[in-house]
C-alpha atoms as a PDB file:
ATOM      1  CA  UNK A   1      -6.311  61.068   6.645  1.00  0.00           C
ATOM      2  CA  UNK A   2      -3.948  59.030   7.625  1.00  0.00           C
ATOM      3  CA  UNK A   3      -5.944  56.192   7.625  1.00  0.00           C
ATOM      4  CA  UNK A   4      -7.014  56.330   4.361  1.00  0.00           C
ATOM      5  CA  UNK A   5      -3.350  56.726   3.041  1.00  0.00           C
ATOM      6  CA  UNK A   6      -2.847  52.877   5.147  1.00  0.00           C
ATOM      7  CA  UNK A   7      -6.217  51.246   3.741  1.00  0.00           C
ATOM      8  CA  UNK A   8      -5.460  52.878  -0.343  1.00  0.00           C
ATOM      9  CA  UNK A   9      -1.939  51.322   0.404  1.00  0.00           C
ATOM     10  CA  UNK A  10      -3.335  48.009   1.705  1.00  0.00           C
ATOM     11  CA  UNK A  11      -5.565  48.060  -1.106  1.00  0.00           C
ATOM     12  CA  UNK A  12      -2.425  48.372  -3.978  1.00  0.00           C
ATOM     13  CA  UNK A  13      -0.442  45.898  -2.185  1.00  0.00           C
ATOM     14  CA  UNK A  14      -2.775  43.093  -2.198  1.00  0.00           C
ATOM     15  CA  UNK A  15      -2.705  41.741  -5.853  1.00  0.00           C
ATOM     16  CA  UNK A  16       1.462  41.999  -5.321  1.00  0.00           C
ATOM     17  CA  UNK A  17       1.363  39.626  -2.606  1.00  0.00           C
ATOM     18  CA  UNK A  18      -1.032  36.923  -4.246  1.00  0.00           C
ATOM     19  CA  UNK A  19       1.908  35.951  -6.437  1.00  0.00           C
ATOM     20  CA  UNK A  20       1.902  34.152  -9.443  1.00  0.00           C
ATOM     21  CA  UNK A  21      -0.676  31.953 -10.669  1.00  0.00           C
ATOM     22  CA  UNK A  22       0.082  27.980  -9.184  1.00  0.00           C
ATOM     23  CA  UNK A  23      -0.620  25.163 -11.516  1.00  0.00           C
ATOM     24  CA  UNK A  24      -3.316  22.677 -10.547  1.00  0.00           C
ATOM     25  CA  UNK A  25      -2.732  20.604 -13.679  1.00  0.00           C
ATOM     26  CA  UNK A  26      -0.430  19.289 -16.042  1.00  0.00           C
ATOM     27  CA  UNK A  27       0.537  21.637 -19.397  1.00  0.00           C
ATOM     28  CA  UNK A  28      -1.415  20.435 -23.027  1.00  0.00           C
ATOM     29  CA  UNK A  29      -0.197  21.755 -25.793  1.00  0.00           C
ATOM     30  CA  UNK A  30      -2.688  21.824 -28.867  1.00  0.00           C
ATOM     31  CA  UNK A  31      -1.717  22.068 -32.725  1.00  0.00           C
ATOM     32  CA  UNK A  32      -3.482  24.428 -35.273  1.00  0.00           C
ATOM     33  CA  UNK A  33      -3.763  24.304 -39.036  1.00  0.00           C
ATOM     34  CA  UNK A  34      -0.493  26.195 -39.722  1.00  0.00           C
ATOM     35  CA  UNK A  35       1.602  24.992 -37.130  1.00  0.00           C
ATOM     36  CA  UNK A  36       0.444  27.457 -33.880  1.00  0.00           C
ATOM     37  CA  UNK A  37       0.641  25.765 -31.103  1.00  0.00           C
ATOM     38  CA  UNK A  38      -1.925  26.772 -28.034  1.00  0.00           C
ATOM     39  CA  UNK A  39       0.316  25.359 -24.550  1.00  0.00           C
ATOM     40  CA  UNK A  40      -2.552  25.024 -22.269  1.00  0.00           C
ATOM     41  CA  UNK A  41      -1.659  25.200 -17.952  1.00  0.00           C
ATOM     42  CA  UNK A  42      -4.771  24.656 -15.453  1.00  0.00           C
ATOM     43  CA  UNK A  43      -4.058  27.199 -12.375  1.00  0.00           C
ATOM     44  CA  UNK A  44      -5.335  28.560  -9.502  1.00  0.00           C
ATOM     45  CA  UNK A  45      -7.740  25.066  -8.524  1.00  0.00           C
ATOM     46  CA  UNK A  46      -8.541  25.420 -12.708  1.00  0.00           C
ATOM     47  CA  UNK A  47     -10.646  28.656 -11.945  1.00  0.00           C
ATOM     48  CA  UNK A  48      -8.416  29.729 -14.679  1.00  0.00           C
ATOM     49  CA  UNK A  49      -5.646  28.611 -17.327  1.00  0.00           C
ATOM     50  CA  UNK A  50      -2.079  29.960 -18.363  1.00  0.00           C
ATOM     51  CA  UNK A  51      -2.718  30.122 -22.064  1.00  0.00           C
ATOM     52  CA  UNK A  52       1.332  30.258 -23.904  1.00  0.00           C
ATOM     53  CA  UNK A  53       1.638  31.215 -27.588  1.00  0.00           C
ATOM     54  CA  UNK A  54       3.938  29.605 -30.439  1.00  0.00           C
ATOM     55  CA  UNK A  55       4.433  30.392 -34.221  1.00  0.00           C
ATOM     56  CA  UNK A  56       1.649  33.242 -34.153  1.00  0.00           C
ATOM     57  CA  UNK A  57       4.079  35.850 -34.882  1.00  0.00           C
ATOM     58  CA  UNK A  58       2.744  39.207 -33.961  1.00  0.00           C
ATOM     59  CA  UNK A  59       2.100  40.425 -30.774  1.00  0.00           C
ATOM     60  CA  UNK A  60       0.982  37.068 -29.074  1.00  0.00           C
ATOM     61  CA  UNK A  61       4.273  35.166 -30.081  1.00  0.00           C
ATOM     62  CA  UNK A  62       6.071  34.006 -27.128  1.00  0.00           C
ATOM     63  CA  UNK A  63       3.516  35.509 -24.733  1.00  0.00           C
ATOM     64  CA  UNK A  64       1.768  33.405 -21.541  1.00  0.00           C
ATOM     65  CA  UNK A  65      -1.838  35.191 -20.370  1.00  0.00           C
ATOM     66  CA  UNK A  66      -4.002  34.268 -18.020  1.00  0.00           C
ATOM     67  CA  UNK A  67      -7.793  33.422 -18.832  1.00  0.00           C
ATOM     68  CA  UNK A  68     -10.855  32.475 -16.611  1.00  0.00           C
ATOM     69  CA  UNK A  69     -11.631  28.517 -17.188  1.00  0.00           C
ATOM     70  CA  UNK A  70     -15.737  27.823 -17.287  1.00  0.00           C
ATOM     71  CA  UNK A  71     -16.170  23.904 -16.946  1.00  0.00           C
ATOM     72  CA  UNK A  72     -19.173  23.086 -18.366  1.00  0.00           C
ATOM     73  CA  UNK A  73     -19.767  19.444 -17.605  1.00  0.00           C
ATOM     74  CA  UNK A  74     -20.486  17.359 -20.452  1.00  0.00           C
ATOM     75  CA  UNK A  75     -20.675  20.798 -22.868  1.00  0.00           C
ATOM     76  CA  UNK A  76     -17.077  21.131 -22.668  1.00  0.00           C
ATOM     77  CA  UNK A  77     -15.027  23.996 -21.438  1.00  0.00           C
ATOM     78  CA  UNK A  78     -14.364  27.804 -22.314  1.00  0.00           C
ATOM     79  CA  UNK A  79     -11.784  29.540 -21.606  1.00  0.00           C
ATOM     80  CA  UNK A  80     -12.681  33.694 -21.831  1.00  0.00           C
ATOM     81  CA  UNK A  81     -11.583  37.393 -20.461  1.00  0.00           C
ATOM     82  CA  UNK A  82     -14.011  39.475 -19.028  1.00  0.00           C
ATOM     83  CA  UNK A  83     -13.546  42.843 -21.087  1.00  0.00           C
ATOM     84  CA  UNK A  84     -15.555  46.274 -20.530  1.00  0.00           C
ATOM     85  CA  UNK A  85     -17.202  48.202 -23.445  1.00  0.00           C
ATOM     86  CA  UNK A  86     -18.520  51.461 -22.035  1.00  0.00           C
ATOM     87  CA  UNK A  87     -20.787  50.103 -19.087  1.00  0.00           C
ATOM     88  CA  UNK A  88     -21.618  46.524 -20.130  1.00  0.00           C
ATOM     89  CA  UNK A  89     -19.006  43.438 -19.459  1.00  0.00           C
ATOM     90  CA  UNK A  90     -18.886  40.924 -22.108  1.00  0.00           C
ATOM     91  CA  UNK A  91     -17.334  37.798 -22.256  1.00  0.00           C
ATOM     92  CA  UNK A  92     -14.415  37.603 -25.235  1.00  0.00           C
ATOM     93  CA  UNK A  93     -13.888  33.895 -25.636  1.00  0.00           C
ATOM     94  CA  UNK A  94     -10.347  32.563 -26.904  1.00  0.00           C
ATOM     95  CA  UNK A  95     -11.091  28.764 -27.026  1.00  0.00           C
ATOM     96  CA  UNK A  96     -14.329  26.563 -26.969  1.00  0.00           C
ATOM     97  CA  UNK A  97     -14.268  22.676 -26.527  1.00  0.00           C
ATOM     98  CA  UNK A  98     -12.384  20.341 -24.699  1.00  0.00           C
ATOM     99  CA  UNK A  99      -9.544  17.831 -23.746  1.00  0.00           C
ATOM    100  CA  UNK A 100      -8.761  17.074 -27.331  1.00  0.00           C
ATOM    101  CA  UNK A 101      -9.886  19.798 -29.665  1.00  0.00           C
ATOM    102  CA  UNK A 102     -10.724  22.936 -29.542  1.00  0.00           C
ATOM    103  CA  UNK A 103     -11.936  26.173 -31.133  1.00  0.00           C
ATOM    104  CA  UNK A 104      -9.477  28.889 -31.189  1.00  0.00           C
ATOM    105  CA  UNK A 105     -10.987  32.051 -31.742  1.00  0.00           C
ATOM    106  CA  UNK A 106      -8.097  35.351 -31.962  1.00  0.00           C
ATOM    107  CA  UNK A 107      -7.992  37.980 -29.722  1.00  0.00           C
ATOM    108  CA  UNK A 108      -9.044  40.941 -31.635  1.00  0.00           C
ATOM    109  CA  UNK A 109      -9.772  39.491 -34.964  1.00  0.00           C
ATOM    110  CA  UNK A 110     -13.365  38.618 -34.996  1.00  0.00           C
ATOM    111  CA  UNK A 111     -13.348  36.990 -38.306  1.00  0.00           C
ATOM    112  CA  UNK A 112     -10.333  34.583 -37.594  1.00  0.00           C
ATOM    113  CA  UNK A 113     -10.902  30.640 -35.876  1.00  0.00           C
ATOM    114  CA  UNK A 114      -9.617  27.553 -36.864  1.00  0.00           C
ATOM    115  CA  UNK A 115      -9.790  23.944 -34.537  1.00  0.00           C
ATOM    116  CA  UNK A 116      -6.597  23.023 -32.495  1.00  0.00           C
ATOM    117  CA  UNK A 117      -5.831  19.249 -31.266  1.00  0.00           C
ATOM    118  CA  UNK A 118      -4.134  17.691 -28.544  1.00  0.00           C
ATOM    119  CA  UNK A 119      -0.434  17.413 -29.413  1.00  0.00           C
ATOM    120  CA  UNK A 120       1.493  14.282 -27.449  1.00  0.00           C
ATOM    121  CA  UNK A 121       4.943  15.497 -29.588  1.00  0.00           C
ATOM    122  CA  UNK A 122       4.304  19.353 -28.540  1.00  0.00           C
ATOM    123  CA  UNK A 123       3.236  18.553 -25.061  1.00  0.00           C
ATOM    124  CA  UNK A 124       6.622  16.467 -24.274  1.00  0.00           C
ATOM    125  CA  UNK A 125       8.709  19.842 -26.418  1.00  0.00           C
ATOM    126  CA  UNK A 126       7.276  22.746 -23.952  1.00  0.00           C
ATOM    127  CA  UNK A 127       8.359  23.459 -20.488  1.00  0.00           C
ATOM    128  CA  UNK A 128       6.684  24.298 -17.943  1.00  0.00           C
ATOM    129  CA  UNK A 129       9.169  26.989 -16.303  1.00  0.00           C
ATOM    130  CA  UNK A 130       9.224  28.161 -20.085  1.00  0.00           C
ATOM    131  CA  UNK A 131       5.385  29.015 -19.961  1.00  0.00           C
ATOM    132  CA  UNK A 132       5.652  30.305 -16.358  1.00  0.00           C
ATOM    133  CA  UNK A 133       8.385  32.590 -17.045  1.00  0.00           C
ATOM    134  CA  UNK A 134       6.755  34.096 -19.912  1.00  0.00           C
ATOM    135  CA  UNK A 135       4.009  35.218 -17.752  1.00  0.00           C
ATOM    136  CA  UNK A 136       3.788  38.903 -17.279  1.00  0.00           C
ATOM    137  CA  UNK A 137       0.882  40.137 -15.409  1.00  0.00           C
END
């Protein structure tokens, strides 16, 4: 019994000591068709990508989540969460494309995508202990 109470305690404790996600490339921030901006940071060996939020309003304002990052070679990149419905996984994409554009899809609003770009005058504006710190896992 005791045991058990060690290994379920091991088991919780993990995730707390991995810490919080390290940057493996430099931040991107990407401008939409209403003035969002989409601040982009690589992490963990860019397995998967701090994704920060600006003039959304709503719930996502302000916020930093982490996403898994699928490179797919010449095809571009995706950046997704893995979400459960019942018993089946399914892959809920955010953004499809690449270094300088991409598609923006919103979380939770199937109907609503619009193309972002690469913003040189937003990228030099955002900090990256601003992004970091807005990270709440």
């Amino acid at each position: 019994m005791r045991l058990a109470i060690v290994l379920v305690a091991l088991v919780l404790a993990v995730p707390a000591l991995a810490g919080p996600p390290k940057p493996s490339g430099r931040l991107k921030a990407y401008r939409g068709p209403e003035g969002e901006i989409v601040v982009l940071v690589p992490v963990n060996d860019d397995k998967q990508v701090l994704v920060h939020f600006k003039n959304f309003g709503g719930d996502l304002e302000g916020t930093t989540r982490l996403y898994e990052l699928e490179d797919r070679g010449d095809r571009g990149k995706t950046v997704y969460v893995n979400k459960k419905q019942g018993s089946k996984t399914y892959r809920a994409i955010l953004l499809d494309g690449g270094d300088g554009a991409w598609d923006f899809f919103y979380p939770g609003k199937v109907n609503v995508h619009f193309s972002i770009v690469y913003s040189e005058s937003a990228t030099e504006r955002i900090k990256l202990d601003d992004v970091m710190n807005a990270y709440k896992p």
